[in-house]
Protein backbone atom coordinates (compact mmCIF):
# COMPACT_ATOMS: atom_id res chain seq x y z
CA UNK A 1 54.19 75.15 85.69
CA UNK A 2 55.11 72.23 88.28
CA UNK A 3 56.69 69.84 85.01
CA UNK A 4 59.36 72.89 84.03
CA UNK A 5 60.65 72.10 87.82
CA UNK A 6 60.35 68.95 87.09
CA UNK A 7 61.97 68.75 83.58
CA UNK A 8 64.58 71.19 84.51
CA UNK A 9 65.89 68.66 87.50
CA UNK A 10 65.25 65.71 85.41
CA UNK A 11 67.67 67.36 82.37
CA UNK A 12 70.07 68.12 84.76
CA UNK A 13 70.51 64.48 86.42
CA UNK A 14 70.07 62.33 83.25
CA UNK A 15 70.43 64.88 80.39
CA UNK A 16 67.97 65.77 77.52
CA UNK A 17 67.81 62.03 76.21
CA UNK A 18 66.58 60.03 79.55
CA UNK A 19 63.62 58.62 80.28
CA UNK A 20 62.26 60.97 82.71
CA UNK A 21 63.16 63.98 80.55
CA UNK A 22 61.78 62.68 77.22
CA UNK A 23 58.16 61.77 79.49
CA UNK A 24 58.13 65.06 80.87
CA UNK A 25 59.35 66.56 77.21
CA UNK A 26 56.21 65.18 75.96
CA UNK A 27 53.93 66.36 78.92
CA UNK A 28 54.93 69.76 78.50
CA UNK A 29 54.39 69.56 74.41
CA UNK A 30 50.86 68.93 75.58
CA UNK A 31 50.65 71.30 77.88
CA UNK A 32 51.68 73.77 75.75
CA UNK A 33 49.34 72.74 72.91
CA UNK A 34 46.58 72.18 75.33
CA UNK A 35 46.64 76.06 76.57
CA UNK A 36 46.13 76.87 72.38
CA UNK A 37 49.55 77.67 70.96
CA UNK A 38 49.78 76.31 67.27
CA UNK A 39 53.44 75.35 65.61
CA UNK A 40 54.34 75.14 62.40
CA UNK A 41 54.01 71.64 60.75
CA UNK A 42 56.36 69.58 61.82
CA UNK A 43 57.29 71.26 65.12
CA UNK A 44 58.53 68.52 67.47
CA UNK A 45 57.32 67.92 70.73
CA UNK A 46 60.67 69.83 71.83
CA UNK A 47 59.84 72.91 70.68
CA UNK A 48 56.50 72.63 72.74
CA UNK A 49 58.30 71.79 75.22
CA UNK A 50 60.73 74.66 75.04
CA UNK A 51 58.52 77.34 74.58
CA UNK A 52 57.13 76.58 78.33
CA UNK A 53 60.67 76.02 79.60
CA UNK A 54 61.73 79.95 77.94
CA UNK A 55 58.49 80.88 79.41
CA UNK A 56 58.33 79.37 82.56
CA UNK A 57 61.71 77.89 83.52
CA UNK A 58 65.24 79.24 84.84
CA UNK A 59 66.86 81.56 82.21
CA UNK A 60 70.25 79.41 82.24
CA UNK A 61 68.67 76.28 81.23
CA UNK A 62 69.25 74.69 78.07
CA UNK A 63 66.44 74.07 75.98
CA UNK A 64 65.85 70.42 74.62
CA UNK A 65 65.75 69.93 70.91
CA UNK A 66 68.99 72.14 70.79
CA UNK A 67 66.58 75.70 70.82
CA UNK A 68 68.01 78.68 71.44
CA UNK A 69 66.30 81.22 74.38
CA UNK A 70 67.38 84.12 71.97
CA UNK A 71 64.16 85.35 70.30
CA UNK A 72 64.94 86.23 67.45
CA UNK A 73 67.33 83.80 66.28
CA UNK A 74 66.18 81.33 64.04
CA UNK A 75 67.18 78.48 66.79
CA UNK A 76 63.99 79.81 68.85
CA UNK A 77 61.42 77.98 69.24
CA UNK A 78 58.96 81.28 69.12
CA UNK A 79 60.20 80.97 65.31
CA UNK A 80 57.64 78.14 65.04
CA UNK A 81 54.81 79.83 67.13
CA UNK A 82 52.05 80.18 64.39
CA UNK A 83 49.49 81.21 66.94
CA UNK A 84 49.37 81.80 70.58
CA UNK A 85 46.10 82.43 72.71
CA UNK A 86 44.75 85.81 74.69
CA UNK A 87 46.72 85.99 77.70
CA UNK A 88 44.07 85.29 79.54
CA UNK A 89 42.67 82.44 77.87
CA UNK A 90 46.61 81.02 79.15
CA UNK A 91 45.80 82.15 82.70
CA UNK A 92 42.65 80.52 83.36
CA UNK A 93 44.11 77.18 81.84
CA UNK A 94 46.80 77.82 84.42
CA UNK A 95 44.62 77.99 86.94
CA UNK A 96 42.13 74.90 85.51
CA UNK A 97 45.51 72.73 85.56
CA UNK A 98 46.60 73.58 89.18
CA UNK A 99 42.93 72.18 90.04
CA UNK A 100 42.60 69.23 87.64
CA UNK A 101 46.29 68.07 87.27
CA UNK A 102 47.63 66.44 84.18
């Protein structure tokens, strides 16, 4: 996903809390939401957000929203996954975005 680049350099010039980041924390959320994965009430757009960067992003990144990329710790943000789609249904959304950009 282009905004994990995009995020990931933002977060590392002004941090977690800048502009950019928080813009591109929110595009992700609906990115993520958009492709069919449901979060427990209440999940904050940084938990959207992280579950693309743990999916898509750099393994030494730090998630926003102070997530954890350890799966099973209660710090994940998988831990508020309720429901995520086919993997396919995720690929051709993938593939619909690269064609109709957000």
């Amino acid at each position: 996903m282009v905004d994990v680049n995009e995020w990931e350099k933002a977060n590392a010039a002004e941090g977690e809390h800048g502009p950019t980041t928080r813009a591109l924390t929110r595009r992700l959320a609906e990115a993520v939401r958009a492709f069919g994965v449901y979060f427990k009430v209440g999940a904050p757009d940084e938990c959207a957000a992280a579950v693309a960067i743990l999916l898509f992003g750099n393994s030494g990144v730090t998630l926003p929203g102070g997530y954890t990329g350890e799966e099973i710790s209660a710090d994940s943000p998988i831990a508020s996954v309720v429901e995520f789609p086919q993997v396919t249904c995720v690929v051709q959304h993938v593939f619909s975005l690269f064609a109709n950009p957000l």
